[in-house]
Protein backbone atom coordinates (compact mmCIF):
# COMPACT_ATOMS: atom_id res chain seq x y z
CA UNK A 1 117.38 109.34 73.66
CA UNK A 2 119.95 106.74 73.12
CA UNK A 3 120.99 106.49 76.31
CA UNK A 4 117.51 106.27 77.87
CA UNK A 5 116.91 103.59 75.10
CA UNK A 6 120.13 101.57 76.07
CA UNK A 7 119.41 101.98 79.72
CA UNK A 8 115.63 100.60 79.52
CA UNK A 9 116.66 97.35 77.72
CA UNK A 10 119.33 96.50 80.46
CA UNK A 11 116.37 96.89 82.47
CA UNK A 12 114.25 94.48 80.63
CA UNK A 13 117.39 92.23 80.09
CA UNK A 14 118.07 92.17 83.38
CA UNK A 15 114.86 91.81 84.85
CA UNK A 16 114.48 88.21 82.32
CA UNK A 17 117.74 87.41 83.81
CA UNK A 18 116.53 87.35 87.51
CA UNK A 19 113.53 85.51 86.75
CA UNK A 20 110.95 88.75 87.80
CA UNK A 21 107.91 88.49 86.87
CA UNK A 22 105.28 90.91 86.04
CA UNK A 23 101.86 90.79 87.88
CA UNK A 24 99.67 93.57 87.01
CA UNK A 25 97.62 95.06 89.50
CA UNK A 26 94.32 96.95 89.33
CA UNK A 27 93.74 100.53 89.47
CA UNK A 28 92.75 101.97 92.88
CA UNK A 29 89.54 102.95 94.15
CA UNK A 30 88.81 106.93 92.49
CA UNK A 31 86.46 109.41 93.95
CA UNK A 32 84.37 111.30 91.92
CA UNK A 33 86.66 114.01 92.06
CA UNK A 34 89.52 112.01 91.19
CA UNK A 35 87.56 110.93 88.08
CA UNK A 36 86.56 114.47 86.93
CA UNK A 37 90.38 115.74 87.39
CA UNK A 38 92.03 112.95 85.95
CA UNK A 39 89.38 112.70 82.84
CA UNK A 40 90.98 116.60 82.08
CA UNK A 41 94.64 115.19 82.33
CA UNK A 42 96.50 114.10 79.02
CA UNK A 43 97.07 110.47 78.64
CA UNK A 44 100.15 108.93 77.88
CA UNK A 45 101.47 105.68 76.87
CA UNK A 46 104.87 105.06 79.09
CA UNK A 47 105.43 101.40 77.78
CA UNK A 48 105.71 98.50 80.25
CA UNK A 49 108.86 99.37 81.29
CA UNK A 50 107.01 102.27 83.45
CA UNK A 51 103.60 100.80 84.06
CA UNK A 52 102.33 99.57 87.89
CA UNK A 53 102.91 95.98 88.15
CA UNK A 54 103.87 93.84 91.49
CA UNK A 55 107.45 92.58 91.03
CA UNK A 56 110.30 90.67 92.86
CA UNK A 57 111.97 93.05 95.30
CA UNK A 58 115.48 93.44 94.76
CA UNK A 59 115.82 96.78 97.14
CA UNK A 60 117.06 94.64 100.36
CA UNK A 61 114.98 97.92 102.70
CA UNK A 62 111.81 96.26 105.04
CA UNK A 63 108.44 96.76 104.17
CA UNK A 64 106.69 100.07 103.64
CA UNK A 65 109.58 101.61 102.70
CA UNK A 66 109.82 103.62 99.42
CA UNK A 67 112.98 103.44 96.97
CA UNK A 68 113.37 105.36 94.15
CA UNK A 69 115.85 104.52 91.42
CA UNK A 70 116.97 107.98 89.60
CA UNK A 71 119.12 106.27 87.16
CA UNK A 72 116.21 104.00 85.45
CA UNK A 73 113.15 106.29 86.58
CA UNK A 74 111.88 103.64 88.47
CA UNK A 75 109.94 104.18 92.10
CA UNK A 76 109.56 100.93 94.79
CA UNK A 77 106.81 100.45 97.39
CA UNK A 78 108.23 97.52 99.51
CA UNK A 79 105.64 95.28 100.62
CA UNK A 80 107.05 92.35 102.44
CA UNK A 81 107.36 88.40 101.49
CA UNK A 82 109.99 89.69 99.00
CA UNK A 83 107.67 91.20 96.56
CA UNK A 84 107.46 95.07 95.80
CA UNK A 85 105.08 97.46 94.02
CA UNK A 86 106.95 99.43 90.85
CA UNK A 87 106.40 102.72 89.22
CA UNK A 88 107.48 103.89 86.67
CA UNK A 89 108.28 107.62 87.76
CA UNK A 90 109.81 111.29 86.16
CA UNK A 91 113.10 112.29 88.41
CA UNK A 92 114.83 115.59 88.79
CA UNK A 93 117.49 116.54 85.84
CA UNK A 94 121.16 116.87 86.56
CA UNK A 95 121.33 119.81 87.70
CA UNK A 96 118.35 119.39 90.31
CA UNK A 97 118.40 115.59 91.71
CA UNK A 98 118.99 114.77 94.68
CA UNK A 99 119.91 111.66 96.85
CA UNK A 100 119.19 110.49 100.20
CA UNK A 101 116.57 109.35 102.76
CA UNK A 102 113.81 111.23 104.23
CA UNK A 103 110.47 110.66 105.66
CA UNK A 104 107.29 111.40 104.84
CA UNK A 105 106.05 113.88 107.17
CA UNK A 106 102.26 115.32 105.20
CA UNK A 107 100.72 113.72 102.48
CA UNK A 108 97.47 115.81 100.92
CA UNK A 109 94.94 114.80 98.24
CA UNK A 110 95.01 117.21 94.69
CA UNK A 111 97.50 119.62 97.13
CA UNK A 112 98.31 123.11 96.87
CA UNK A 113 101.07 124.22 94.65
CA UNK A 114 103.20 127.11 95.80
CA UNK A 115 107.01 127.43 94.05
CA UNK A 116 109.65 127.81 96.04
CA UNK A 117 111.88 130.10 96.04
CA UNK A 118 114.71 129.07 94.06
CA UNK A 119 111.62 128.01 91.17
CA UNK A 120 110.71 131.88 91.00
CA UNK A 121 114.03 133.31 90.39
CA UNK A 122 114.25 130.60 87.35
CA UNK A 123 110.92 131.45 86.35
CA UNK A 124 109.78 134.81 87.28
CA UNK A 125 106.31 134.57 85.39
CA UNK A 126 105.00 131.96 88.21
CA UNK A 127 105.55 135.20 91.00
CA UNK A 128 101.22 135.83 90.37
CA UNK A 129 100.76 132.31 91.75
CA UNK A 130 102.85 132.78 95.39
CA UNK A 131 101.01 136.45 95.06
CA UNK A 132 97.81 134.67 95.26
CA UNK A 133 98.67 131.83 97.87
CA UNK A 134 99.23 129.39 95.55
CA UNK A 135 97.61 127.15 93.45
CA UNK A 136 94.32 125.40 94.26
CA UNK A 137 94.58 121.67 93.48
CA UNK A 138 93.02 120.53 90.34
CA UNK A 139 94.06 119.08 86.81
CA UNK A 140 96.33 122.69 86.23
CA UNK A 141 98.13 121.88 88.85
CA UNK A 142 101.76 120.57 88.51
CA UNK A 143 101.28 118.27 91.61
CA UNK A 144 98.85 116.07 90.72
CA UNK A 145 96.17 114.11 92.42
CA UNK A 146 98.50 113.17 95.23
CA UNK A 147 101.74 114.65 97.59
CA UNK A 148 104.19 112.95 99.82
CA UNK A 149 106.16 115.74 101.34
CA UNK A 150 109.37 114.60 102.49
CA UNK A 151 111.81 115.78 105.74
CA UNK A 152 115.08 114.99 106.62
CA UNK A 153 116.38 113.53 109.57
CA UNK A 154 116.45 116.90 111.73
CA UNK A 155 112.57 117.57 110.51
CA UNK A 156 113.21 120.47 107.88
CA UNK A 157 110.96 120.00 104.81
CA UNK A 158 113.55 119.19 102.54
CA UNK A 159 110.73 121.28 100.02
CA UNK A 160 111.13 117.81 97.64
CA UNK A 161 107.98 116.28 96.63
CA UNK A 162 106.51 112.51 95.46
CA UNK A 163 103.39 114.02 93.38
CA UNK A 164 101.75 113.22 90.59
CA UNK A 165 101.76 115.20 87.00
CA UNK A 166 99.72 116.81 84.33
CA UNK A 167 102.46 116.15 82.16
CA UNK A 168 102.55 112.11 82.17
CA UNK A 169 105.10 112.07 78.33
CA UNK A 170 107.71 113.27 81.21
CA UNK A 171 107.70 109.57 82.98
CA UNK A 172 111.24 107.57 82.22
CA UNK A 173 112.73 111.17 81.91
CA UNK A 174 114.69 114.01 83.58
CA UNK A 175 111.86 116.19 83.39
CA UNK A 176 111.22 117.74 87.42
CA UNK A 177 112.88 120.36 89.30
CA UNK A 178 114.09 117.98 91.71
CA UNK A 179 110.89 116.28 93.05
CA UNK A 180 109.47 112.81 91.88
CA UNK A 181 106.72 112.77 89.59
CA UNK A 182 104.22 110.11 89.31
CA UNK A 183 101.06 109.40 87.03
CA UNK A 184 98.09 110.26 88.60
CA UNK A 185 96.76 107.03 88.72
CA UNK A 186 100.27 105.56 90.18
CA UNK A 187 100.44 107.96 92.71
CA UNK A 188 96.99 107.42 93.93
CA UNK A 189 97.68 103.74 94.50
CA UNK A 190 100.97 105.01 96.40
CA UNK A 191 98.78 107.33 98.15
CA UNK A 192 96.99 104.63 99.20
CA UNK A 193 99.94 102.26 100.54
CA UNK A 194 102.12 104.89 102.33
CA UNK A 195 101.73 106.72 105.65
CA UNK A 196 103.23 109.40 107.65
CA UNK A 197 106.58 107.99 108.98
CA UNK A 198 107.58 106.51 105.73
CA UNK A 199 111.23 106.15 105.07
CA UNK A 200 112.33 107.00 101.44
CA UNK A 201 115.57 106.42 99.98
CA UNK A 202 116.39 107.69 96.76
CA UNK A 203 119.25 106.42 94.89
């Protein structure tokens, strides 16, 4: 806790120092499904050091790229004329992160869920849910309202994720198996700014 502490005010600190400035943006559009999921979702207060805002881009990568900063939790949407979108995001913990580019190859509204393999011989009890094809999308469902699936360079599904949670008190943590988790909300507006084709690099 004392490091994450330490680590978000060089963050703020640093972010006075450059001159960035926070604009806040508003929410995207919702469908009526998106309202009825998210309404069954827990809410969490992240702090402003995680919230959506436009910001200066410091990530040097051309627009419509994605960057995702593992070490302060933070995810980039770059959108030209040296300004970015920032989120605050939930990366995987030592043991499972992961650096890198890839593209995004599929992106699905309130996807599927089904573990991988690696997940069930950690977790046994989740066997039922690849038994059963998976799990339908919906507010149960650790993926959220929105996935980015991401390849590598030869087109393998690198079976890493940019999805959104039911478990939003994980953002500005180590909390995933590997993939990047989003709020809902955040990775709606993402959703909504990406395409197939684009490049992620995580740091």
């Amino acid at each position: 806790m004392r490091t994450y502490l330490r680590a978000a005010a060089v963050l703020v600190g640093a972010l006075a120092a450059s001159g960035c400035q926070y604009k806040a943006t508003p929410d995207p559009v919702l469908s009526s499904r998106d309202k009825e999921f998210i309404s069954k979702v827990p809410v969490a207060d992240m702090g402003r050091n995680f919230d959506r805002y436009e910001v200066e881009d410091t990530t040097g990568q051309p627009p419509g790229t994605i960057v995702v900063d593992t070490h302060d939790k933070l995810l980039f949407y770059v959108l030209g004329h040296g300004k970015a979108m920032r989120y605050g995001v939930a990366t995987g913990a030592e043991a499972y992160g992961w650096t890198g580019t890839a593209t995004v190859k599929r992106m699905a509204e309130w996807p599927r869920w089904m573990p991988p393999a690696d997940m069930i011989k950690r977790w046994p009890h989740l066997k039922p849910v690849v038994a059963e094809g998976g799990m339908p999308g919906g507010p149960e469902n650790p993926l959220g309202a929105r996935a980015l699936y991401l390849y590598d360079a030869q087109g393998r599904d690198t079976l890493y994720r940019i999805h959104g949670t039911n478990e939003p008190t994980e953002i500005g943590h180590d909390a995933s198996s590997g993939c990047i988790r989003m709020r809902d909300i955040d990775v709606i507006d993402l959703y909504s700014r990406a395409k197939v084709g684009t490049r992620v690099v995580v740091m």
